[in-house]
N, C-alpha and C. Protein backbone atom coordinates (compact mmCIF):
# COMPACT_ATOMS: atom_id res chain seq x y z
N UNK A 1 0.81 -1.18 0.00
CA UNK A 1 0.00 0.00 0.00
C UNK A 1 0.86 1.26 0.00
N UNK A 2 2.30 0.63 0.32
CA UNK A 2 2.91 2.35 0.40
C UNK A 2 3.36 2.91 -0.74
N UNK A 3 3.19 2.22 -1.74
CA UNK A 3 3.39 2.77 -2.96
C UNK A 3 2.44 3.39 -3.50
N UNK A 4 0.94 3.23 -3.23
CA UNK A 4 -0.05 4.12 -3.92
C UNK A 4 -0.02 5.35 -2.75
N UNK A 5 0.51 5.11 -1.62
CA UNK A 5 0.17 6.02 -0.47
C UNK A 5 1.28 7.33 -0.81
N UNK A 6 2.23 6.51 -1.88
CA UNK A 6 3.16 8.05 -2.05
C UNK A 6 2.72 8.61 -3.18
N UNK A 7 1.91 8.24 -3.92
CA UNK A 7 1.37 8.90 -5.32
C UNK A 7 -0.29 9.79 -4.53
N UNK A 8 -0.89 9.37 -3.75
CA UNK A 8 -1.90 10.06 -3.36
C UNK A 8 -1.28 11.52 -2.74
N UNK A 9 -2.12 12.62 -3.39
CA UNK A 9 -2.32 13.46 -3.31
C UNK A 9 -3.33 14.59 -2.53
N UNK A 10 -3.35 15.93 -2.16
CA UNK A 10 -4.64 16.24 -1.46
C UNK A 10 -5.48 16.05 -2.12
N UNK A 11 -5.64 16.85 -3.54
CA UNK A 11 -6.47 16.40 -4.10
C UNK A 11 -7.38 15.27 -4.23
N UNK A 12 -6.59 14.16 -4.07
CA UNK A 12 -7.64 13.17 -3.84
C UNK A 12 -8.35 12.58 -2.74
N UNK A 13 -8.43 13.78 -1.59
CA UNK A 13 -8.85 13.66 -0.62
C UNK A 13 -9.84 14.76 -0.47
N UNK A 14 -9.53 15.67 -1.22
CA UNK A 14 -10.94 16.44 -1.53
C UNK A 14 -10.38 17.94 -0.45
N UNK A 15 -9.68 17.91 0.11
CA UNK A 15 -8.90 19.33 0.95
C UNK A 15 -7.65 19.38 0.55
N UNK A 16 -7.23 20.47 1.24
CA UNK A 16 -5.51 20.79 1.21
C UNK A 16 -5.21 20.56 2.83
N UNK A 17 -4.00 20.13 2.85
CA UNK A 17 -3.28 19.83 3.54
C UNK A 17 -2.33 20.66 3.56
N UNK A 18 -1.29 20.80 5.42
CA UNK A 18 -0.14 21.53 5.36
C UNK A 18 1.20 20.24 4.76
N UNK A 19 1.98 21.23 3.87
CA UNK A 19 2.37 20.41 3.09
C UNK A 19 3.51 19.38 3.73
N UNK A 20 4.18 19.76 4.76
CA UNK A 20 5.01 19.36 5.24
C UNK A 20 4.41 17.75 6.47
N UNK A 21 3.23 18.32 7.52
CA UNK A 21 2.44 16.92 7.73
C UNK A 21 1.75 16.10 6.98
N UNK A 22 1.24 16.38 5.32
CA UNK A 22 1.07 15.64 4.90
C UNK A 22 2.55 14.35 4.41
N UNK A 23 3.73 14.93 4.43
CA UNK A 23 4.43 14.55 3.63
C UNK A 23 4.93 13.46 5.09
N UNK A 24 5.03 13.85 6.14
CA UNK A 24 5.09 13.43 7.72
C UNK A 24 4.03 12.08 7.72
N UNK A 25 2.92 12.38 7.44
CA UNK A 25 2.16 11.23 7.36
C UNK A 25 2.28 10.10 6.62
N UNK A 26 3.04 10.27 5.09
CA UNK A 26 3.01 9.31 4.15
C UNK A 26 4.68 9.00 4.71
N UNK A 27 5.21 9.28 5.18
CA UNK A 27 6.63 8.66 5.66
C UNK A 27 6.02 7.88 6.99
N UNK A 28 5.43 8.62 7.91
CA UNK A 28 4.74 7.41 8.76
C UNK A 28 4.12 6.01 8.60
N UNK A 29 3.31 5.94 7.32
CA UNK A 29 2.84 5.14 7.07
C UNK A 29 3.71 3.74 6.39
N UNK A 30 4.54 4.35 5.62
CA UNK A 30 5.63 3.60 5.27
C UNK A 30 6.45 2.99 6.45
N UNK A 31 6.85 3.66 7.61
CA UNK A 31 7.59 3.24 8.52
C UNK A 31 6.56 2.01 9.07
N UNK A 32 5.31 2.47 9.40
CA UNK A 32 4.39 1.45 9.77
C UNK A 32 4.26 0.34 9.27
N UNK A 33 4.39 0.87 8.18
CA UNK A 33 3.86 -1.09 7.50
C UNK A 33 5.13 -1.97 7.35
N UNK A 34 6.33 -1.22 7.36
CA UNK A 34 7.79 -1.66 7.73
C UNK A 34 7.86 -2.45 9.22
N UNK A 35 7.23 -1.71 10.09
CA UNK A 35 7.31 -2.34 11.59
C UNK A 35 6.19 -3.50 11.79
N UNK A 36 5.40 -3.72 10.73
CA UNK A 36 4.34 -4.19 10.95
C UNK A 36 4.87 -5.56 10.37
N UNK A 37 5.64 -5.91 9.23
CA UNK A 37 6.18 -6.66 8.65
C UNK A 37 7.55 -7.42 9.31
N UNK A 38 7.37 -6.85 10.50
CA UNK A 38 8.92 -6.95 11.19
C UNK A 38 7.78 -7.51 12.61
N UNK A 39 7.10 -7.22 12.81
CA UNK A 39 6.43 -7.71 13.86
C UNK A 39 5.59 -9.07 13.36
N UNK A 40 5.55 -9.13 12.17
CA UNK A 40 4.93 -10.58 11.40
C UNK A 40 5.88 -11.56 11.97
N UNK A 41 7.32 -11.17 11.33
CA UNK A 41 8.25 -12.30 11.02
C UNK A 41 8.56 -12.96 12.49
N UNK A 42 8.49 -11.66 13.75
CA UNK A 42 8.74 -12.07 14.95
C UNK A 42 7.79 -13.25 15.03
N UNK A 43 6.59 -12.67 15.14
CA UNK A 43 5.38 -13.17 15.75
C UNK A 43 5.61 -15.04 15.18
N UNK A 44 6.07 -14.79 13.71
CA UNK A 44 6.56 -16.51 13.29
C UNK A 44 7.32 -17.04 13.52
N UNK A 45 8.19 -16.27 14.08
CA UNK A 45 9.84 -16.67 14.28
C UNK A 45 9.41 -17.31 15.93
N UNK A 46 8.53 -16.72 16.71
CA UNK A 46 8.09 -17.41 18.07
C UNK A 46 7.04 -18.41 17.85
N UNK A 47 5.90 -18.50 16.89
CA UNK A 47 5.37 -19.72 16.56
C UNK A 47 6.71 -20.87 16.40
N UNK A 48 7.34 -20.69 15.77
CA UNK A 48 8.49 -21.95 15.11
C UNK A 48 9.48 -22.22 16.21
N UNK A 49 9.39 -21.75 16.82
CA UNK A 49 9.92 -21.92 18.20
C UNK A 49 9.22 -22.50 19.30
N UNK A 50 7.97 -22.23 18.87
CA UNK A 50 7.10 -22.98 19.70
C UNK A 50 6.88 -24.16 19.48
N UNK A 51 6.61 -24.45 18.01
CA UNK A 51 6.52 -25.70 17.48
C UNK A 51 7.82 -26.66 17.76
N UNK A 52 8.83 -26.02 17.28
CA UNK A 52 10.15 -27.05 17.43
C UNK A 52 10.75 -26.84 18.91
N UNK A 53 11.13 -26.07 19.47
CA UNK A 53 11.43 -26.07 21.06
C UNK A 53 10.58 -26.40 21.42
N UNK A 54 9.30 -26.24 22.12
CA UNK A 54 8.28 -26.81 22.88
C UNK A 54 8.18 -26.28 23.95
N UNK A 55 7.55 -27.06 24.82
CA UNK A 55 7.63 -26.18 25.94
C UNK A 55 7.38 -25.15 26.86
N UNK A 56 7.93 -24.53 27.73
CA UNK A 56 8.49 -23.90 28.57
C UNK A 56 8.81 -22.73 27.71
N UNK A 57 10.31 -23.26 27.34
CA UNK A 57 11.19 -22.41 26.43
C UNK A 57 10.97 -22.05 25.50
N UNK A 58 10.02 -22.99 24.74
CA UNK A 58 9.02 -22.22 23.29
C UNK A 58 8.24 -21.18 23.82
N UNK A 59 7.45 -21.20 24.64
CA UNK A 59 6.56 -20.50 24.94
C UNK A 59 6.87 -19.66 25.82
N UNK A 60 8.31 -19.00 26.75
CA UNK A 60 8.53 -17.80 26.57
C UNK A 60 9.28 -17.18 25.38
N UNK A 61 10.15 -17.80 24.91
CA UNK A 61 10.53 -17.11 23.50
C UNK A 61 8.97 -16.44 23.06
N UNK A 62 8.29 -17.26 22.48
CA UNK A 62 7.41 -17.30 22.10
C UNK A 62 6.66 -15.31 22.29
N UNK A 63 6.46 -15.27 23.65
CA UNK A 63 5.88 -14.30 24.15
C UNK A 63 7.04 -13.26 24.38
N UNK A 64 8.23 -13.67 24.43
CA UNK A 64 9.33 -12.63 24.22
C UNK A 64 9.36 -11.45 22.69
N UNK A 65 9.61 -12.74 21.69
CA UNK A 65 9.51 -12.25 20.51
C UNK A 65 7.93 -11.02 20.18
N UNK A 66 6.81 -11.99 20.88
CA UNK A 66 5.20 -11.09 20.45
C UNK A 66 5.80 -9.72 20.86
N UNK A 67 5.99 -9.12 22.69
CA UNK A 67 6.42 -8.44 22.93
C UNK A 67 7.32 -7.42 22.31
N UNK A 68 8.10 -8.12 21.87
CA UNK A 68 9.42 -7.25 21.05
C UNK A 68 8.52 -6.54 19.75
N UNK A 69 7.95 -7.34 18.97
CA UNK A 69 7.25 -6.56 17.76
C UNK A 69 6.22 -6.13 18.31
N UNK A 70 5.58 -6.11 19.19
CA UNK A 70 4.34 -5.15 19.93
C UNK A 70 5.73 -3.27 20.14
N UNK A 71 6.84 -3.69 20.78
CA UNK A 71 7.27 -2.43 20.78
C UNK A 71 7.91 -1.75 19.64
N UNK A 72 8.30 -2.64 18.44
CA UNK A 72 8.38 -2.20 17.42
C UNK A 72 7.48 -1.80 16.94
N UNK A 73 6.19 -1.77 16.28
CA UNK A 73 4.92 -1.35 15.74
C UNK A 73 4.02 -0.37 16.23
N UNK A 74 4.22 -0.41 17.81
CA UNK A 74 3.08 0.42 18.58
C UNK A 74 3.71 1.60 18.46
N UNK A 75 4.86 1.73 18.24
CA UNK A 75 5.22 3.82 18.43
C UNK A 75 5.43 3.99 17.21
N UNK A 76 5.23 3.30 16.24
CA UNK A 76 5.24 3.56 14.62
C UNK A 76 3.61 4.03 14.28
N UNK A 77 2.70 3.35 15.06
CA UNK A 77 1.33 3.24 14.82
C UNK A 77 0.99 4.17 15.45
N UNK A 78 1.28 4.90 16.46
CA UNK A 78 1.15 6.01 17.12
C UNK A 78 1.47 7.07 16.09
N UNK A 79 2.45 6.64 15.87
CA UNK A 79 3.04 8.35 14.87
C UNK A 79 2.05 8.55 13.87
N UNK A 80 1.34 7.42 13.10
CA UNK A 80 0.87 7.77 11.84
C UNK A 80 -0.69 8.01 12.38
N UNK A 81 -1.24 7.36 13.32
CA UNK A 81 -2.26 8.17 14.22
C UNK A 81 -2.34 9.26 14.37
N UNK A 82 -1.09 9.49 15.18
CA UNK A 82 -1.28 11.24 15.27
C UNK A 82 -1.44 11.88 13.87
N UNK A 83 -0.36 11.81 13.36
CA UNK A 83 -0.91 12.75 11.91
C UNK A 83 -2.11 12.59 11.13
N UNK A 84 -2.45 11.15 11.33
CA UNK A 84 -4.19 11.25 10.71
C UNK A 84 -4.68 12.00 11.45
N UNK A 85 -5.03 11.95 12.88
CA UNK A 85 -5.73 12.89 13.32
C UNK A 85 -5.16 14.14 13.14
N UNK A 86 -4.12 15.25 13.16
CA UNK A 86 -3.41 16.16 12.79
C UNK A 86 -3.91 17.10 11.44
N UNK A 87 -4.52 15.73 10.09
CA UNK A 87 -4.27 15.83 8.98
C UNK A 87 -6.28 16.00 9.29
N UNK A 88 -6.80 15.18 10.04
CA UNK A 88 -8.54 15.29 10.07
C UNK A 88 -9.17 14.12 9.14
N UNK A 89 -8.12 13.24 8.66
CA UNK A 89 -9.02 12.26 7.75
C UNK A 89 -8.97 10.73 8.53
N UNK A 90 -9.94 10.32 8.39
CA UNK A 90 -10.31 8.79 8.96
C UNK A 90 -9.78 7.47 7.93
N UNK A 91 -9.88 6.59 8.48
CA UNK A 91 -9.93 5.42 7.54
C UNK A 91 -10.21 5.36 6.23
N UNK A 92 -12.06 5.73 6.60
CA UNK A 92 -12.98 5.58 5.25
C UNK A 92 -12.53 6.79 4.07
N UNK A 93 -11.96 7.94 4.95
CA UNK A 93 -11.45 8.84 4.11
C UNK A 93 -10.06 8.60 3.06
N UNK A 94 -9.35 7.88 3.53
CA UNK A 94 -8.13 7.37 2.89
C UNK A 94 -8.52 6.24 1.77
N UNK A 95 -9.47 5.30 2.19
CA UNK A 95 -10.00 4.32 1.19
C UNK A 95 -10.33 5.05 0.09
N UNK A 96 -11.43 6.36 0.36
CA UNK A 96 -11.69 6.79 -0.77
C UNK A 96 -10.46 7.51 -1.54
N UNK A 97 -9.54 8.36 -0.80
CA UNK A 97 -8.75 8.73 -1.94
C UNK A 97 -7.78 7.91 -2.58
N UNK A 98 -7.71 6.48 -1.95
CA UNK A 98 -6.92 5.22 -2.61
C UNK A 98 -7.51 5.56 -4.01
N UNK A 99 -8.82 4.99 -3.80
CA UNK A 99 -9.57 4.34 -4.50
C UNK A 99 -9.24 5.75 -6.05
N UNK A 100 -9.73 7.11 -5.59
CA UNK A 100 -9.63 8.08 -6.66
C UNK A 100 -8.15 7.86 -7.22
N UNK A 101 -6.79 7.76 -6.29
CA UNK A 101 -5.83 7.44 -6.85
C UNK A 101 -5.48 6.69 -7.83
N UNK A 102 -5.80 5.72 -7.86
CA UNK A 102 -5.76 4.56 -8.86
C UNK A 102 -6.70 4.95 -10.15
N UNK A 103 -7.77 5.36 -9.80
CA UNK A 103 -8.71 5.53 -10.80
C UNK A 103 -7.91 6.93 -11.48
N UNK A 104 -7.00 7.86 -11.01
CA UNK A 104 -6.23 8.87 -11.67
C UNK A 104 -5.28 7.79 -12.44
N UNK A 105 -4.31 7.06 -11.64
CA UNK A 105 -3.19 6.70 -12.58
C UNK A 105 -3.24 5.94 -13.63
N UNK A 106 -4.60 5.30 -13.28
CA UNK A 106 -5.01 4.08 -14.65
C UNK A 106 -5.13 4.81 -16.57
């Protein structure tokens, strides 16, 4: 998604934005889905540990690793929070200017 998220524009959100938090937000979001992908691999990397160690020892690894990508992701997810709220657009608001995005670049 962070590739259409750097081609979206105000325009396709239907306001203007200050130019500098908008640009704050789409670097947030990128960092996010970076931490989010890094909190996947943990989250498997302690399943497979669970599975093949067993255990005890699987199962704090296990909850070590969740932990670790819970603190990787949560202050990434914070940041791009704040600037949505900062910026005033919701979820459903971003879907739609996905959605106009694509329908521009096509």
């Amino acid at each position: 998604m962070s590739q259409i998220v750097d081609q979206l524009t105000s325009e396709d959100f239907g306001k203007t934005f200050d130019a500098a938090l908008f640009s704050e937000w789409k670097k947030s979001v990128a960092a996010h889905e970076k931490a989010s992908v890094i909190n996947i691999v943990l989250f498997l990397a302690g399943m497979a540990a669970l599975v093949f160690i067993g255990a005890l020892v699987g199962l704090g690894l296990f909850f070590i690793l969740a932990f670790a990508g819970l603190g990787i992701s949560l202050p990434k997810w914070k940041k791009r929070r704040d600037c949505q709220l900062a910026l005033g657009v919701s979820n459903s608001d971003i879907r739609q200017a996905v959605t106009k995005c694509r329908a521009r670049t096509k």
